[in-house]
C-alpha atoms as a PDB file:
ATOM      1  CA  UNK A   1     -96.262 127.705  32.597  1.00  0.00           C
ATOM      2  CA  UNK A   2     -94.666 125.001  34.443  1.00  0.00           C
ATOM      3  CA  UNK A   3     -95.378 127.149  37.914  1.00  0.00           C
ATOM      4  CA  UNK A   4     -99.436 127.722  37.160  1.00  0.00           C
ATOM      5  CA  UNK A   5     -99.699 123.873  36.517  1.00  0.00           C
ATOM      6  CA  UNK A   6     -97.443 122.748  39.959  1.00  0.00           C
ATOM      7  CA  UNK A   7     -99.395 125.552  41.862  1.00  0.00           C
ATOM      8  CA  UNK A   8    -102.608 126.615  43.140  1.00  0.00           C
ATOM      9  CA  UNK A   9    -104.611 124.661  40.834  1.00  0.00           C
ATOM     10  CA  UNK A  10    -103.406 121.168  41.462  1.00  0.00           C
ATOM     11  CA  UNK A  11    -103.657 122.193  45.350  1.00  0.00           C
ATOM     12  CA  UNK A  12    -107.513 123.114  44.125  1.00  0.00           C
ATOM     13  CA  UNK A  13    -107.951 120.345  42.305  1.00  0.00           C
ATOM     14  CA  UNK A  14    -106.335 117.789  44.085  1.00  0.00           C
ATOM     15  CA  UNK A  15    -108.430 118.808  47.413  1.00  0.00           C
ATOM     16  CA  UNK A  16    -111.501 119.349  45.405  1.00  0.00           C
ATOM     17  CA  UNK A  17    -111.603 116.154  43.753  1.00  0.00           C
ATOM     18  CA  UNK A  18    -110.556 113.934  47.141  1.00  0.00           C
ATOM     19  CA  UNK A  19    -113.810 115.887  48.923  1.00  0.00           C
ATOM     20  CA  UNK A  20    -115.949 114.923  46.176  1.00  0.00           C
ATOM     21  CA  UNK A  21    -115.261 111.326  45.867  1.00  0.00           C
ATOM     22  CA  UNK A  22    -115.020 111.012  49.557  1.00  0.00           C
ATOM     23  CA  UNK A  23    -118.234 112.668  50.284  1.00  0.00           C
ATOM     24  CA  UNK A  24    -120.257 111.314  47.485  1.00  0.00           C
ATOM     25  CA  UNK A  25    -118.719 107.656  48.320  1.00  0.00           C
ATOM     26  CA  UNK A  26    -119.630 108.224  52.091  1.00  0.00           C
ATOM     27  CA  UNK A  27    -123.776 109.482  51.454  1.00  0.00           C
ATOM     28  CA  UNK A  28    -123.484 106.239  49.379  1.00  0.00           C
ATOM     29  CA  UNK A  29    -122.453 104.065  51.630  1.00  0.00           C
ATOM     30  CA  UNK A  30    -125.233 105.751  54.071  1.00  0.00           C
ATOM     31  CA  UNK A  31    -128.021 105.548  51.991  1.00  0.00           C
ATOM     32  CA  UNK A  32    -127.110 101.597  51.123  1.00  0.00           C
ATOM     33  CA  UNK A  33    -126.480 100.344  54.566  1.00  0.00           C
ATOM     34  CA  UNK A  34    -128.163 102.213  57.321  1.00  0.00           C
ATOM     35  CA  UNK A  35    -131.688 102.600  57.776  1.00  0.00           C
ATOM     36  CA  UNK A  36    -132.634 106.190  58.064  1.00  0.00           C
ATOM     37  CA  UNK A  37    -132.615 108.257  61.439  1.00  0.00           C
ATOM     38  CA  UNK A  38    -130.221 105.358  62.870  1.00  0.00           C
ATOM     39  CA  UNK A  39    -126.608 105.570  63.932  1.00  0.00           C
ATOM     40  CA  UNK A  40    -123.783 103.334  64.148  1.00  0.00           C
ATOM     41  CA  UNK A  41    -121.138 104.031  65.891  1.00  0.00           C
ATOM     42  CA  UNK A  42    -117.458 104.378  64.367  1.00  0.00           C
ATOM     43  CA  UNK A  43    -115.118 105.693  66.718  1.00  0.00           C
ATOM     44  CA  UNK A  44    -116.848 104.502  69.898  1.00  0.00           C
ATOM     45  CA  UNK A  45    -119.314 107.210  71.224  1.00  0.00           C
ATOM     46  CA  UNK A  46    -117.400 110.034  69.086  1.00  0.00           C
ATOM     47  CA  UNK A  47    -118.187 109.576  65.856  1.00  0.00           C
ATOM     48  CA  UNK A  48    -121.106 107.850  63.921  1.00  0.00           C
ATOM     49  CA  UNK A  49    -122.437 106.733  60.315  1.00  0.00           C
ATOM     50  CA  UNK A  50    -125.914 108.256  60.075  1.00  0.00           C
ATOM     51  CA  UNK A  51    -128.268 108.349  57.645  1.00  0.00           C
ATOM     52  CA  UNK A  52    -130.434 111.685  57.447  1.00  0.00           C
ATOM     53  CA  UNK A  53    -131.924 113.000  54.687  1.00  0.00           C
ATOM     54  CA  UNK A  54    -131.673 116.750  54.607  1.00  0.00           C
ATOM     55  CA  UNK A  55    -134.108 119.077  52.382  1.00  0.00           C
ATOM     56  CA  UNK A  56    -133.676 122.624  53.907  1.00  0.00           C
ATOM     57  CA  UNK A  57    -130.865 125.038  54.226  1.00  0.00           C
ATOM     58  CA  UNK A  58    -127.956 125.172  56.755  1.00  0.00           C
ATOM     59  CA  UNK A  59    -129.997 126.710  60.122  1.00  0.00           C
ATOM     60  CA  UNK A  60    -133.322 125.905  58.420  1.00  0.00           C
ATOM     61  CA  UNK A  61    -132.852 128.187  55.623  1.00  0.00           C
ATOM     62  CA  UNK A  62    -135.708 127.791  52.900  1.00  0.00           C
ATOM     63  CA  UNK A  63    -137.384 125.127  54.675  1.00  0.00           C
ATOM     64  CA  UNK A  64    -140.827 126.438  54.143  1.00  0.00           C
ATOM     65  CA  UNK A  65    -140.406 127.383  50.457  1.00  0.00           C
ATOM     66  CA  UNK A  66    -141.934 125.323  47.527  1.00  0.00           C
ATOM     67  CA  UNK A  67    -139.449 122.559  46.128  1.00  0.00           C
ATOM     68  CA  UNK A  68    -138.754 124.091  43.455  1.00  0.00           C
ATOM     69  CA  UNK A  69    -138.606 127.608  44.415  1.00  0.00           C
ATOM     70  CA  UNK A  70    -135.684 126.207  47.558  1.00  0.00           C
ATOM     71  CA  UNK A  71    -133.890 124.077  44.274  1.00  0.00           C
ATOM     72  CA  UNK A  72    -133.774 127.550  42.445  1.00  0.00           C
ATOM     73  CA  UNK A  73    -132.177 129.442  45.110  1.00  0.00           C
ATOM     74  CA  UNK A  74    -129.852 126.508  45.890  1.00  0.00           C
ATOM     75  CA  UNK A  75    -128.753 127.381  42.304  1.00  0.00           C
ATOM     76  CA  UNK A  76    -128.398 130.936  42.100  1.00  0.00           C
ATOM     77  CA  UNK A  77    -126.451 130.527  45.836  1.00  0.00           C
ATOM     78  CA  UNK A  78    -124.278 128.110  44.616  1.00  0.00           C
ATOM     79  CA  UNK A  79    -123.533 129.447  41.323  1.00  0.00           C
ATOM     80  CA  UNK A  80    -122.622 132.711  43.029  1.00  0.00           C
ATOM     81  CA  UNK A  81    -120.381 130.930  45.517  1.00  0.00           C
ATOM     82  CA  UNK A  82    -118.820 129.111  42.719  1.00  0.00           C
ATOM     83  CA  UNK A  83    -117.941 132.497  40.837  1.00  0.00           C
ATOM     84  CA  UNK A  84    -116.595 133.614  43.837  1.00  0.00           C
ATOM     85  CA  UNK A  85    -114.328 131.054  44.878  1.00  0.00           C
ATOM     86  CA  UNK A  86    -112.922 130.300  41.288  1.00  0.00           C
ATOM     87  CA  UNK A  87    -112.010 134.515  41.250  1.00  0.00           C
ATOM     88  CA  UNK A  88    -110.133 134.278  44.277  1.00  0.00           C
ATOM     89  CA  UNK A  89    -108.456 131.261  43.126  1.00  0.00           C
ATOM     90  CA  UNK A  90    -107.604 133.081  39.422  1.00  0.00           C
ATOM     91  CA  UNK A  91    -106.499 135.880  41.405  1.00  0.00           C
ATOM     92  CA  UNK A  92    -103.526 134.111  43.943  1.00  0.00           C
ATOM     93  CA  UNK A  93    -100.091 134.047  43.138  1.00  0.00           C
ATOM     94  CA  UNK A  94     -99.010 130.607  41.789  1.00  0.00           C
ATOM     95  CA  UNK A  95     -97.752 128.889  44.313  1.00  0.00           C
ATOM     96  CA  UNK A  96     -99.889 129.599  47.524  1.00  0.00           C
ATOM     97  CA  UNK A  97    -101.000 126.240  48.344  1.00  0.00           C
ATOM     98  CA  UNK A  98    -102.856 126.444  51.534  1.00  0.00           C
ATOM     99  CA  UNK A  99    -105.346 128.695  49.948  1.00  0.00           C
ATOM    100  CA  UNK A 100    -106.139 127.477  46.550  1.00  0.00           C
ATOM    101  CA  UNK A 101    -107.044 124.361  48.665  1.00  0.00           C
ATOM    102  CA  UNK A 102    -108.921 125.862  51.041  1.00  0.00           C
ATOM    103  CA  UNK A 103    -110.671 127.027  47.732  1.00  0.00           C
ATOM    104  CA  UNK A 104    -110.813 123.899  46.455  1.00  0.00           C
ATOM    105  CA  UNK A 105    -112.398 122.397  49.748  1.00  0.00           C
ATOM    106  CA  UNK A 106    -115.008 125.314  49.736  1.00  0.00           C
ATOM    107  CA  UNK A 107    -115.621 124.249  45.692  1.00  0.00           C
ATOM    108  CA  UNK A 108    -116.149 120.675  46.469  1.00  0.00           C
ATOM    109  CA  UNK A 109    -118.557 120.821  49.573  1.00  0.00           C
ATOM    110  CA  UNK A 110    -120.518 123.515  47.653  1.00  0.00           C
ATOM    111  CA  UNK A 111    -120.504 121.350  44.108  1.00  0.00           C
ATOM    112  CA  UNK A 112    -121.323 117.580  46.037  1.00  0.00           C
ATOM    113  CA  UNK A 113    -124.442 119.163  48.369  1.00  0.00           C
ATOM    114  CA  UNK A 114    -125.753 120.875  45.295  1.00  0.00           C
ATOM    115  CA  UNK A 115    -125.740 117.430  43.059  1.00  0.00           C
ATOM    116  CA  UNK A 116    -127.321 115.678  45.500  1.00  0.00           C
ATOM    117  CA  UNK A 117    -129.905 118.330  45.664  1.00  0.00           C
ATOM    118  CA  UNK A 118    -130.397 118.598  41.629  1.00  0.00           C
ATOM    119  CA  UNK A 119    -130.298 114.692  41.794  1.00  0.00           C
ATOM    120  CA  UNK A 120    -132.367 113.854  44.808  1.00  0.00           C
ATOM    121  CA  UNK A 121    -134.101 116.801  45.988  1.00  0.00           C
ATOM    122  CA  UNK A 122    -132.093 116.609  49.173  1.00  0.00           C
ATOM    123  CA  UNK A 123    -128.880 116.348  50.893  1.00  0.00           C
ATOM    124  CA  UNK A 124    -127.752 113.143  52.758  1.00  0.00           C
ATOM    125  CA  UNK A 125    -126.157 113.901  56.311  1.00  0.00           C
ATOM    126  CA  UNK A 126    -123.955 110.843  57.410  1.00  0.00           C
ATOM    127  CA  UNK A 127    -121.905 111.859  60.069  1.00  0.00           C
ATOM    128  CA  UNK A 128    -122.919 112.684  63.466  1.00  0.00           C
ATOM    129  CA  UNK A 129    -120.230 113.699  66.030  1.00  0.00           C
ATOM    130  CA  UNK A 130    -121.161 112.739  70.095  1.00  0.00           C
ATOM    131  CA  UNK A 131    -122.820 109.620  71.609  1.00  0.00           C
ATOM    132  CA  UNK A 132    -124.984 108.115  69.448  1.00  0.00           C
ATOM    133  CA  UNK A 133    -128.171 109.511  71.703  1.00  0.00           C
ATOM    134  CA  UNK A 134    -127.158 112.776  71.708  1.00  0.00           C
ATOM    135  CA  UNK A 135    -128.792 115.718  69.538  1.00  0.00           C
ATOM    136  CA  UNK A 136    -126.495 118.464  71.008  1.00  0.00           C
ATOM    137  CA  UNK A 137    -124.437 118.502  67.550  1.00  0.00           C
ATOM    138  CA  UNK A 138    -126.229 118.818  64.418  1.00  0.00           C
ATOM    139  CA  UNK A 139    -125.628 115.887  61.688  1.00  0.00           C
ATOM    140  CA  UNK A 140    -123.181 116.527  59.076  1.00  0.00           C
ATOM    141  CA  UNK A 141    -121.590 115.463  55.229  1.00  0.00           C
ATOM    142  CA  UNK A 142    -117.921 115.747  54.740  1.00  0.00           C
ATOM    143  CA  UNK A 143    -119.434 118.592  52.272  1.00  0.00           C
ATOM    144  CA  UNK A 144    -120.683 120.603  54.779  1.00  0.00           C
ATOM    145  CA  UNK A 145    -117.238 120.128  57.213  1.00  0.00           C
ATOM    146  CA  UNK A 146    -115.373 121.032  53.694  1.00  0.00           C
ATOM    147  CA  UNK A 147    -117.055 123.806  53.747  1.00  0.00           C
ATOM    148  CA  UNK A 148    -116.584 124.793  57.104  1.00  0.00           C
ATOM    149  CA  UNK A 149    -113.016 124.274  57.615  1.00  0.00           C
ATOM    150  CA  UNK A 150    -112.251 125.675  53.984  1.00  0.00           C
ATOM    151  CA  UNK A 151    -113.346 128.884  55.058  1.00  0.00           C
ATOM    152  CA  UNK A 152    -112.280 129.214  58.378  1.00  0.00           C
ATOM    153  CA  UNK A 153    -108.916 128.563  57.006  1.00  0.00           C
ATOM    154  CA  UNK A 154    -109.420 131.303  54.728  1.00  0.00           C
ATOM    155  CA  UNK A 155    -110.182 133.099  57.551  1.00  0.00           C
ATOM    156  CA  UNK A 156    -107.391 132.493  59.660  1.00  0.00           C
ATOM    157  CA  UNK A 157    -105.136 133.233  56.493  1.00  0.00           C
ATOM    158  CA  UNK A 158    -106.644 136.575  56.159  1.00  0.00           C
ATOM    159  CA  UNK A 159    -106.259 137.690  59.749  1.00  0.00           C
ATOM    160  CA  UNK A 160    -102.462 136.099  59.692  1.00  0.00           C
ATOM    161  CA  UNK A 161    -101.570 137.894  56.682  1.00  0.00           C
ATOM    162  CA  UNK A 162    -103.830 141.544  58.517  1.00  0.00           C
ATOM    163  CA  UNK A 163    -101.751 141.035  61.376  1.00  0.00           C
ATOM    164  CA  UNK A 164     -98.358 140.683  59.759  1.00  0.00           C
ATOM    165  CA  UNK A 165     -98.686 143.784  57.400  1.00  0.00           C
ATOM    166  CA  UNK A 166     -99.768 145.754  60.484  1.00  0.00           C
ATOM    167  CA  UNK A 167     -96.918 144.427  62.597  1.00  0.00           C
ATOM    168  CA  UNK A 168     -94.582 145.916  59.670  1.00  0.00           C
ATOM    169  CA  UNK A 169     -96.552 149.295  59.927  1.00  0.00           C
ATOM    170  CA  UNK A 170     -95.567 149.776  63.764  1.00  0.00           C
ATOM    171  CA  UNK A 171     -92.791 151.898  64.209  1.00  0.00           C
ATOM    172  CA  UNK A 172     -89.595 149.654  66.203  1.00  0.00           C
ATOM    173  CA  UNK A 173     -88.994 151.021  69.576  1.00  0.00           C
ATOM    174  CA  UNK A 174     -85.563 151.206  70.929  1.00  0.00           C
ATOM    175  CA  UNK A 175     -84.648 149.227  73.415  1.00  0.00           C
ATOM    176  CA  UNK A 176     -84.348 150.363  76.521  1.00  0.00           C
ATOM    177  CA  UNK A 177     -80.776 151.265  77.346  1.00  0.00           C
END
């Protein structure tokens, strides 16, 4: 028992729960002290607090659909994202890390967007990446970039893992005497 509690899920849970806070404490901090559609620069013309308040879909999706009708398929998308990641975590052996917190990264931006959507009707972007003038990047949470790099770690793990079982496959050649 001692290796299910040191494994996976405290990797999950320990990711998921640092996202959460983090995210929820930084659209707070957004919503409080900067007015929306303005940016303030953190990290010179890199990086920036912004406040924009975000009712459709990643790409637009939804956008045109009724409130309620866009909340209800937020739901059913998020509930079936949530059964999804919680049966790949269930099914990893107990002590791979990097992906039950890639999971748990996944988890958390999909549970802190879809509170702030059952709470306010919206999400809250707050970060914006580029000069301060520039529109070239969309806005962002730390939910959404949770999201993001939580899968394309999966990702990454899954062709690593493709491309070592297929390297074992290939017959050795002998070297060339």
């Amino acid at each position: 028992m001692r290796g299910w509690i040191a494994g996976k899920f405290v990797a999950f849970g320990g990711v998921a729960a640092s996202v959460l806070a983090l995210d929820q404490l930084g659209k707070r901090h957004a919503a409080s002290a900067i007015e929306v559609g303005e940016r303030v620069p953190i990290l010179g013309s890199w990086l920036a607090w912004t406040h924009v308040p975000t009712a459709g879909g990643a790409l637009g999706l939804l956008r045109d659909w009724s409130p309620r009708a866009e909340l209800m398929a937020y739901a059913a998308i998020a509930a079936v994202a949530a059964f999804v990641v919680f049966v790949f975590l269930r099914s990893l052996a107990p002590r791979d890390l990097g992906t039950g917190a890639a999971l748990g990264a996944v988890f958390a931006g999909i549970a802190s967007n879809s509170f702030d959507r059952y709470r306010l009707g919206s999400t809250l972007e707050f970060l914006h990446v580029g000069p301060p003038t520039s529109s070239l990047l969309p806005d962002f949470n730390l939910a959404d970039f949770a999201i993001l790099l939580g899968v394309g770690t999966l990702i990454v793990e899954l062709l690593a893992t493709e491309m070592a079982a297929r390297a074992g496959e290939r017959p050795r050649r002998s070297p060339p005497y």
